[in-house]
Protein backbone atom coordinates (compact mmCIF):
# COMPACT_ATOMS: atom_id res chain seq x y z
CA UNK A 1 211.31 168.18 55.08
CA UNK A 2 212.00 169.37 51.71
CA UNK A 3 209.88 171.29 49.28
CA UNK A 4 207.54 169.03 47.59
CA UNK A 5 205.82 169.79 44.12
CA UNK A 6 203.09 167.89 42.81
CA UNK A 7 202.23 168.82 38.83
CA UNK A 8 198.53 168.05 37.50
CA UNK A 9 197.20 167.15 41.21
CA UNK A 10 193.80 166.29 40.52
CA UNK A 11 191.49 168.91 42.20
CA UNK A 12 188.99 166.15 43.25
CA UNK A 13 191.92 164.44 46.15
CA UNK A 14 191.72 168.27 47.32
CA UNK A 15 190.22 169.28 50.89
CA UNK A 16 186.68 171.32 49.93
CA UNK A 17 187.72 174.63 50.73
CA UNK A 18 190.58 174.15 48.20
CA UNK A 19 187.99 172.91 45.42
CA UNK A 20 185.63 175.84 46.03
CA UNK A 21 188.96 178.29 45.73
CA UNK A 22 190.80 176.56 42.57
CA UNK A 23 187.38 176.76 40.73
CA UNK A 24 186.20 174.87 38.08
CA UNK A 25 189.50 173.25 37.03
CA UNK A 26 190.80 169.60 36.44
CA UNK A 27 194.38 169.86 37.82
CA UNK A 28 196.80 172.57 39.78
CA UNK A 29 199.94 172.60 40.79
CA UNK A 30 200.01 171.82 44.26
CA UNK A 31 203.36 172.78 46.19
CA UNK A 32 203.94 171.58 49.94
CA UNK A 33 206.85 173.32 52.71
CA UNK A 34 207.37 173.54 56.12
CA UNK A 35 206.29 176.12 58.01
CA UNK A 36 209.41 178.04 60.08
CA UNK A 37 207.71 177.19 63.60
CA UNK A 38 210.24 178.76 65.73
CA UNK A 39 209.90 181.94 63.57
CA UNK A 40 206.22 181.49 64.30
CA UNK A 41 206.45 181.17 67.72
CA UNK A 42 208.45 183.93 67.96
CA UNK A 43 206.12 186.20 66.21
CA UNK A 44 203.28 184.78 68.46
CA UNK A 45 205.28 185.12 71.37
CA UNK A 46 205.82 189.03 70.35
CA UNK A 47 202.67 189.86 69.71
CA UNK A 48 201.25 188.09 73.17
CA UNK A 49 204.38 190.19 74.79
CA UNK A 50 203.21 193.24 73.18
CA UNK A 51 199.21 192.86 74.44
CA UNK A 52 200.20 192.37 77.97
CA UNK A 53 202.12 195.14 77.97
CA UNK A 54 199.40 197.32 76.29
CA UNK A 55 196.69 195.67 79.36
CA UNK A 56 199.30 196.95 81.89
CA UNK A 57 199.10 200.79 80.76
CA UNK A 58 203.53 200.32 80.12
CA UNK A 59 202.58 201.46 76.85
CA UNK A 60 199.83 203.50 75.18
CA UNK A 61 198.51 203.30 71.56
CA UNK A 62 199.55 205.96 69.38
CA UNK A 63 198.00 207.58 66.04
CA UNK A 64 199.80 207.20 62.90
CA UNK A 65 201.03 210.97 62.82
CA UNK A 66 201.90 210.42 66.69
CA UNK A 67 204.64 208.03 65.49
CA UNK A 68 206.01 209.83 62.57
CA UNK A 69 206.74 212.83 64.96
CA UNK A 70 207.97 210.96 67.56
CA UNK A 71 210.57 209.72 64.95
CA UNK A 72 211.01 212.23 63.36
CA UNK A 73 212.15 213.54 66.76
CA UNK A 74 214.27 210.68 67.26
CA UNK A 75 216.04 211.03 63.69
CA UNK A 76 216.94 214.71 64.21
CA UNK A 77 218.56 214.21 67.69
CA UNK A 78 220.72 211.37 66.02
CA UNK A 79 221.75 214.24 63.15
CA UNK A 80 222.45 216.84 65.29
């Protein structure tokens, strides 16, 4: 499916939800394109890989500063 774009769509044919977040307008420009699904699973299938792993105790959460040394260690064993 192709990119579809829809100039002066009345505001009335949209769902409510769009209505109540357009405002109090006559028309917008509405623009409709597929959605990448195997992207999207993969993301999905990442982030479900990712909790099980973190449920198993294979990895451990980490502060912020935690990972910036850790890289930081990483990065300098690569220079040296």
């Amino acid at each position: 499916m192709n990119k579809i774009v829809r100039d002066h769509y009345p505001v009335s044919k949209l769902p409510h939800e769009l209505r109540e977040a357009v405002g109090n307008v006559v028309s917008v420009r509405l623009t409709l394109e597929p959605v990448d699904q195997s992207s999207s699973n993969c993301t999905r299938a990442a982030l479900e890989c990712a909790k099980s792993l973190r449920r198993s105790g294979k990895i451990r959460a980490v502060t912020s500063q935690e990972a910036v040394t850790r890289i930081r260690e990483l990065r300098d064993e690569w220079d040296s």
